[in-house]
Protein backbone atom coordinates (compact mmCIF):
# COMPACT_ATOMS: atom_id res chain seq x y z
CA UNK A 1 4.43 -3.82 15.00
CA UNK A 2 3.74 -7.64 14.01
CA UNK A 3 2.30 -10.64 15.51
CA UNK A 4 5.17 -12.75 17.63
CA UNK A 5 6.47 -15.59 15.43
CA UNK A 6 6.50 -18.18 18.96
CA UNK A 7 7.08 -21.57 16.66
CA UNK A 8 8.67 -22.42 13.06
CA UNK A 9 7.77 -26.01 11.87
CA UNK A 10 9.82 -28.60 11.45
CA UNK A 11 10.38 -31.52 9.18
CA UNK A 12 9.09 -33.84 12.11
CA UNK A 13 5.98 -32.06 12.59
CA UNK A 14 4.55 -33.48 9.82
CA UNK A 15 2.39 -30.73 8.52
CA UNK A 16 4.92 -29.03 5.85
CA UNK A 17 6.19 -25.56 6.16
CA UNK A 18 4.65 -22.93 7.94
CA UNK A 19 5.26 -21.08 11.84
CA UNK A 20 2.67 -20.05 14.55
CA UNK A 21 2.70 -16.93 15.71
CA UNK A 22 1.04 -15.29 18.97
CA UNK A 23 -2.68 -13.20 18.97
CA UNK A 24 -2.69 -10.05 18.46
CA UNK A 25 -6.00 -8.06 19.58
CA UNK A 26 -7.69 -5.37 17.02
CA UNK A 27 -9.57 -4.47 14.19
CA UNK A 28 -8.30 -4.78 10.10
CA UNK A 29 -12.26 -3.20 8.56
CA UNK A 30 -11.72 -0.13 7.46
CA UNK A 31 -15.21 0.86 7.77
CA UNK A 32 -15.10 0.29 11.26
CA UNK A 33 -11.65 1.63 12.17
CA UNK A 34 -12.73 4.95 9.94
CA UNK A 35 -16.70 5.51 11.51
CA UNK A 36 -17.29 3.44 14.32
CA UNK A 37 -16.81 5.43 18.18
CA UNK A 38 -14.90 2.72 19.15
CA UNK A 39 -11.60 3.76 18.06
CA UNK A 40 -12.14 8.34 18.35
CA UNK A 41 -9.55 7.73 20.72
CA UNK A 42 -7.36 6.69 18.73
CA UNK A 43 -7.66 7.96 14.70
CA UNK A 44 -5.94 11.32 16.16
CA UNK A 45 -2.67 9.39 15.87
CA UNK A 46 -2.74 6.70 13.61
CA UNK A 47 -1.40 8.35 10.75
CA UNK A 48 1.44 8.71 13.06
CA UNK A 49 2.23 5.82 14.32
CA UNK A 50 1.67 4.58 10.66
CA UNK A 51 4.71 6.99 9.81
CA UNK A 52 6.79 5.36 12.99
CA UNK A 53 5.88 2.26 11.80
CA UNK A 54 6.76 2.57 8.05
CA UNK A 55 10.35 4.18 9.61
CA UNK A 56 11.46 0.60 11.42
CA UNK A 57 10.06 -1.54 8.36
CA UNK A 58 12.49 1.00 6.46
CA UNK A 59 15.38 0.69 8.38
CA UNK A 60 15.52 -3.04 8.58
CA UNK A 61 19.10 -4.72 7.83
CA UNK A 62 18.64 -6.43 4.98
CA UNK A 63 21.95 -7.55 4.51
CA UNK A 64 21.76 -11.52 3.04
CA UNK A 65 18.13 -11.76 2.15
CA UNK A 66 18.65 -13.35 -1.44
CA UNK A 67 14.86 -13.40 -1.63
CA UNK A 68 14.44 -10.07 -1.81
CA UNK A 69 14.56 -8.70 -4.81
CA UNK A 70 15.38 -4.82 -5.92
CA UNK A 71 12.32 -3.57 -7.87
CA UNK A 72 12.59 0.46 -7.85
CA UNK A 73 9.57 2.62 -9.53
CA UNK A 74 11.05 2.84 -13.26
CA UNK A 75 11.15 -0.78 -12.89
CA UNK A 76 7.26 -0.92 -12.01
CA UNK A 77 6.36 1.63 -14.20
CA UNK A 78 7.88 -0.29 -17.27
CA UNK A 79 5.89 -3.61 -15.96
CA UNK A 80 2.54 -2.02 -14.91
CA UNK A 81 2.87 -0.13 -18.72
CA UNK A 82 3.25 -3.66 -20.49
CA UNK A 83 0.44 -5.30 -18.48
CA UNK A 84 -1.62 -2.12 -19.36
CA UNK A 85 -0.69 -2.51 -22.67
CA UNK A 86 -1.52 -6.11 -23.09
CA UNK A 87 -5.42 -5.45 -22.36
CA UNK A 88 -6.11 -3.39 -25.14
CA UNK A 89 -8.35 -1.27 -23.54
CA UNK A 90 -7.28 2.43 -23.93
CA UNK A 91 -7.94 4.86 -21.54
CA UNK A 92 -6.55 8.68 -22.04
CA UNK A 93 -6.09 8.90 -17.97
CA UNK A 94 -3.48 6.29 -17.51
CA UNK A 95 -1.96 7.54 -20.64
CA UNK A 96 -1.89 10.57 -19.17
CA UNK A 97 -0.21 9.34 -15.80
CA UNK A 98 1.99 7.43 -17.80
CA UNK A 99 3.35 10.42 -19.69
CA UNK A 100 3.65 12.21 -16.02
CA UNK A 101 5.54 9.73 -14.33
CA UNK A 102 7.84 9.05 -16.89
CA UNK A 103 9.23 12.66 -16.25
CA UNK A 104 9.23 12.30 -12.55
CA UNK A 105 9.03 8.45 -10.70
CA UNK A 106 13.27 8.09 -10.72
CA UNK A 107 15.39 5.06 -8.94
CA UNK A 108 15.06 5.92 -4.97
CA UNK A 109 17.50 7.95 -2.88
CA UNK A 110 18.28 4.94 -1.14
CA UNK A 111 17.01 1.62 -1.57
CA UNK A 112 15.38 -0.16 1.69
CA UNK A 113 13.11 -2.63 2.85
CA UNK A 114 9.65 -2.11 1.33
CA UNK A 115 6.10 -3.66 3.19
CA UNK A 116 4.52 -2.51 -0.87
CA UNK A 117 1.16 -3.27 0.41
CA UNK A 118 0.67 -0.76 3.53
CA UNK A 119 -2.58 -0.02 3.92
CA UNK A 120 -6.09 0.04 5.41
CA UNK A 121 -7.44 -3.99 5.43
CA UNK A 122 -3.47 -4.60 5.91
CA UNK A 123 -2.96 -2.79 9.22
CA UNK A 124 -4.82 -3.88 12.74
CA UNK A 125 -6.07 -1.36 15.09
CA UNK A 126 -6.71 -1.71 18.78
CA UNK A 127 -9.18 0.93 20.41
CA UNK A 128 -6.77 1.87 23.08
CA UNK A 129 -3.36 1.84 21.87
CA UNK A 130 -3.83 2.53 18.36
CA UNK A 131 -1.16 0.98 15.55
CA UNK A 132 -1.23 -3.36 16.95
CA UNK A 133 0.39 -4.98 13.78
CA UNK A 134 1.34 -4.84 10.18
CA UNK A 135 -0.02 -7.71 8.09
CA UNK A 136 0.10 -9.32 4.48
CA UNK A 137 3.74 -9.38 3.68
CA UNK A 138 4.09 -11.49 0.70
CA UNK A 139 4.16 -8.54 -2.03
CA UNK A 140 7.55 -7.34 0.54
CA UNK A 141 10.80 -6.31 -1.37
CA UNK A 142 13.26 -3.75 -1.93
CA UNK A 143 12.90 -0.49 -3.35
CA UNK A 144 11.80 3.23 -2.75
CA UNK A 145 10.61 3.89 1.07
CA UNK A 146 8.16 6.24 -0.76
CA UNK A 147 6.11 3.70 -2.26
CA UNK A 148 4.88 2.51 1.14
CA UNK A 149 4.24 6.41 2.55
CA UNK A 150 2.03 7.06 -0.76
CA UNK A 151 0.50 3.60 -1.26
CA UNK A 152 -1.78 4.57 2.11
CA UNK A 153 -2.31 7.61 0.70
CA UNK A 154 -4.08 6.40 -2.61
CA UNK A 155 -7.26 7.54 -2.50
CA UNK A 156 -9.25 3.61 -2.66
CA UNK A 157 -7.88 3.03 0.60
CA UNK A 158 -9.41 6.30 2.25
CA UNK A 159 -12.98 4.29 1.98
CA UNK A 160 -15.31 7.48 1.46
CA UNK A 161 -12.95 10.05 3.62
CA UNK A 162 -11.57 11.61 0.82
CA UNK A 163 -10.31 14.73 2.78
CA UNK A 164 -7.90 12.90 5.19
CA UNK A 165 -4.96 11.38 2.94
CA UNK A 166 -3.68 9.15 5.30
CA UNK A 167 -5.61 6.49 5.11
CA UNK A 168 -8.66 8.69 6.08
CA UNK A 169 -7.82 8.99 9.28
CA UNK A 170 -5.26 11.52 9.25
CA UNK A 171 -2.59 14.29 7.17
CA UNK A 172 0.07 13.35 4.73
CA UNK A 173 2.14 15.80 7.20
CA UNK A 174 1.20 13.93 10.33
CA UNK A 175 2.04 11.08 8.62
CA UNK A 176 5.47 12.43 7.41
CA UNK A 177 6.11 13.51 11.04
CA UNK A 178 5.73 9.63 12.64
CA UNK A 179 8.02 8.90 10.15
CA UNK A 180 10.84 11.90 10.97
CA UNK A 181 10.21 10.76 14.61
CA UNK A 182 11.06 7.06 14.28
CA UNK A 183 14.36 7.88 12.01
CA UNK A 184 13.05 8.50 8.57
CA UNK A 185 14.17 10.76 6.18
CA UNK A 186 12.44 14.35 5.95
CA UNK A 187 10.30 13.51 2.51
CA UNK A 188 8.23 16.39 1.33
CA UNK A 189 4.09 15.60 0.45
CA UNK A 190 5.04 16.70 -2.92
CA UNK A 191 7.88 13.81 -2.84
CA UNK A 192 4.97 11.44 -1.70
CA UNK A 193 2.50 12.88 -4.09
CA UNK A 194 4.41 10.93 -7.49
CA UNK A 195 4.37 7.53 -5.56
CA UNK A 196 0.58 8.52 -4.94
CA UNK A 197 0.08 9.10 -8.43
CA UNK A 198 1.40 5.74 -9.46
CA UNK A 199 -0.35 4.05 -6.29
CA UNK A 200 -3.32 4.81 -8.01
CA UNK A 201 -2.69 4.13 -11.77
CA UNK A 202 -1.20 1.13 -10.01
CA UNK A 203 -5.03 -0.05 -8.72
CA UNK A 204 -6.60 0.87 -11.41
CA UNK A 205 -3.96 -1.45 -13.75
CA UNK A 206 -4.79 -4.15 -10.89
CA UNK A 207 -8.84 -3.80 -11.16
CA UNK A 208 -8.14 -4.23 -15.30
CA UNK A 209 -6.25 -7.45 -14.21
CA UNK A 210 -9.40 -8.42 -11.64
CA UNK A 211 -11.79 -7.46 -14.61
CA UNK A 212 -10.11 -9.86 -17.45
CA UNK A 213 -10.31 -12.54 -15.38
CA UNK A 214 -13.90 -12.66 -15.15
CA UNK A 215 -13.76 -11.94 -18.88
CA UNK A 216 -11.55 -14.49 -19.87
CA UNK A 217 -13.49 -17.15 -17.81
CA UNK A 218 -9.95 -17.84 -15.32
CA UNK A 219 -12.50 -16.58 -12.12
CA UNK A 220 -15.85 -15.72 -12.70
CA UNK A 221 -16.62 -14.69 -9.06
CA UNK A 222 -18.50 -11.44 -8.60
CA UNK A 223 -16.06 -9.61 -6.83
CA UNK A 224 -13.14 -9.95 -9.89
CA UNK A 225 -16.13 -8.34 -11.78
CA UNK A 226 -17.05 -5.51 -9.33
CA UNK A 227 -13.46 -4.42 -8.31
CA UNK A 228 -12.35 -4.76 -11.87
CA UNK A 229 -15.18 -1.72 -12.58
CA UNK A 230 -13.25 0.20 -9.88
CA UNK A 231 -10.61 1.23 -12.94
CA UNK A 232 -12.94 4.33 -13.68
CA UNK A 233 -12.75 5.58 -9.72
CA UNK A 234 -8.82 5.62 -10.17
CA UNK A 235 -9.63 7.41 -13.85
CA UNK A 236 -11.52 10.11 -11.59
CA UNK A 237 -9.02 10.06 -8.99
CA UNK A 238 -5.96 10.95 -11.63
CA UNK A 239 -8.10 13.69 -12.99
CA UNK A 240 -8.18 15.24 -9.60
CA UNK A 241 -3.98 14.61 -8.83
CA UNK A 242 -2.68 15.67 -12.33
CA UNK A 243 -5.86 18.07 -13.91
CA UNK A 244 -7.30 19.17 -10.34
């Protein structure tokens, strides 16, 4: 599900690269796709259509894309480890993680087209049909399919509904089940669980990044300073995958 692409520029248009695409009605707030009556009709089967959703994205011929490069989990575990690294700020959870995934995040059964950033604030909702479009490609390459069926799962992107994994609006098994429906493979939740693990080490890596550069003066806005204090909720939310 995406927007129409109904125009790509050209050189004559004067205005540099770029395309137009058609409207597409919905909602991208999380809080008001998770809490507001407007969309009870539809939260029963997002995670769902989420799951048929990730399926196509997955089983997109990718045959001749030289942009699209192969980076598998090993690959980001080694990266996200050296950025960690580089911040000097020690923290016995991510160790932890780090130690845990090591033994467990492997190359992928089969490497596909991968959104990377499928989530709530990235996905737009209509009240009636559910599932409208997918949005904010630009972190798109190849790699596991798991990444995308975990990275919705993380628990930052549930917004307060902690008890739904999806997204907080629905099961890791409904979720699965959109996704066996639409042509996916039959992944387990403990399969999805190790991509969830690093989803969330993952964040909390990203708020350190958000958080040294309000230290270091690069962007002193208030929001790199708030979400880069977000680093203890994926501490807490570690504790609960690996510890319990």
């Amino acid at each position: 599900a995406a927007p129409p692409v109904v125009y790509v520029l050209k050189a004559e248009d004067g205005v540099g690269d770029g395309y137009v695409m058609g409207h597409v009605g919905g909602e991208t707030l999380a809080r008001r796709i998770l809490r507001d009556a407007e969309f009870d009709a539809v939260r029963p089967r997002l995670a769902f259509q989420c799951g048929e959703a990730m399926a196509r994205i997955h089983a997109t011929d990718v045959s001749g894309i030289a942009a699209l490069k192969l980076v598998d989990g090993p690959a980001q575990l080694a990266q996200y480890r050296e950025r960690y690294a580089a911040y000097d700020q020690p923290k016995p959870v991510f160790e932890l993680a780090f130690a845990w995934l090591k033994e467990r995040l492997g190359p992928p059964r089969k490497a596909t087209l991968v959104h990377a950033d499928f989530r709530n604030g990235n996905i737009m909702v209509h009240p009636q049909t559910g599932l409208a479009a997918v949005l904010d490609w630009e972190l798109a390459h190849l790699g596991d399919p798991l990444e995308d069926l975990a990275w919705i799962c993380v628990n930052s992107w549930r917004f307060g509904l902690t008890g739904k994994a999806a997204g907080g609006f629905g099961s890791v098994e409904e979720l699965l089940a959109g996704y066996v429906a639409a042509g996916g493979h039959a992944y387990t939740p403990d399969e999805v669980k190790v991509w969830e693990v690093f989803g969330t080490l993952k964040w909390g890596i990203m708020c350190m990044s958000m958080y040294e550069a309000f230290r270091t003066g690069y962007d002193r806005s208030v929001e790199r300073a708030a979400i880069g204090r977000r680093s203890s909720e994926t501490e807490i939310d570690l504790v609960n995958l690996l510890i319990g």
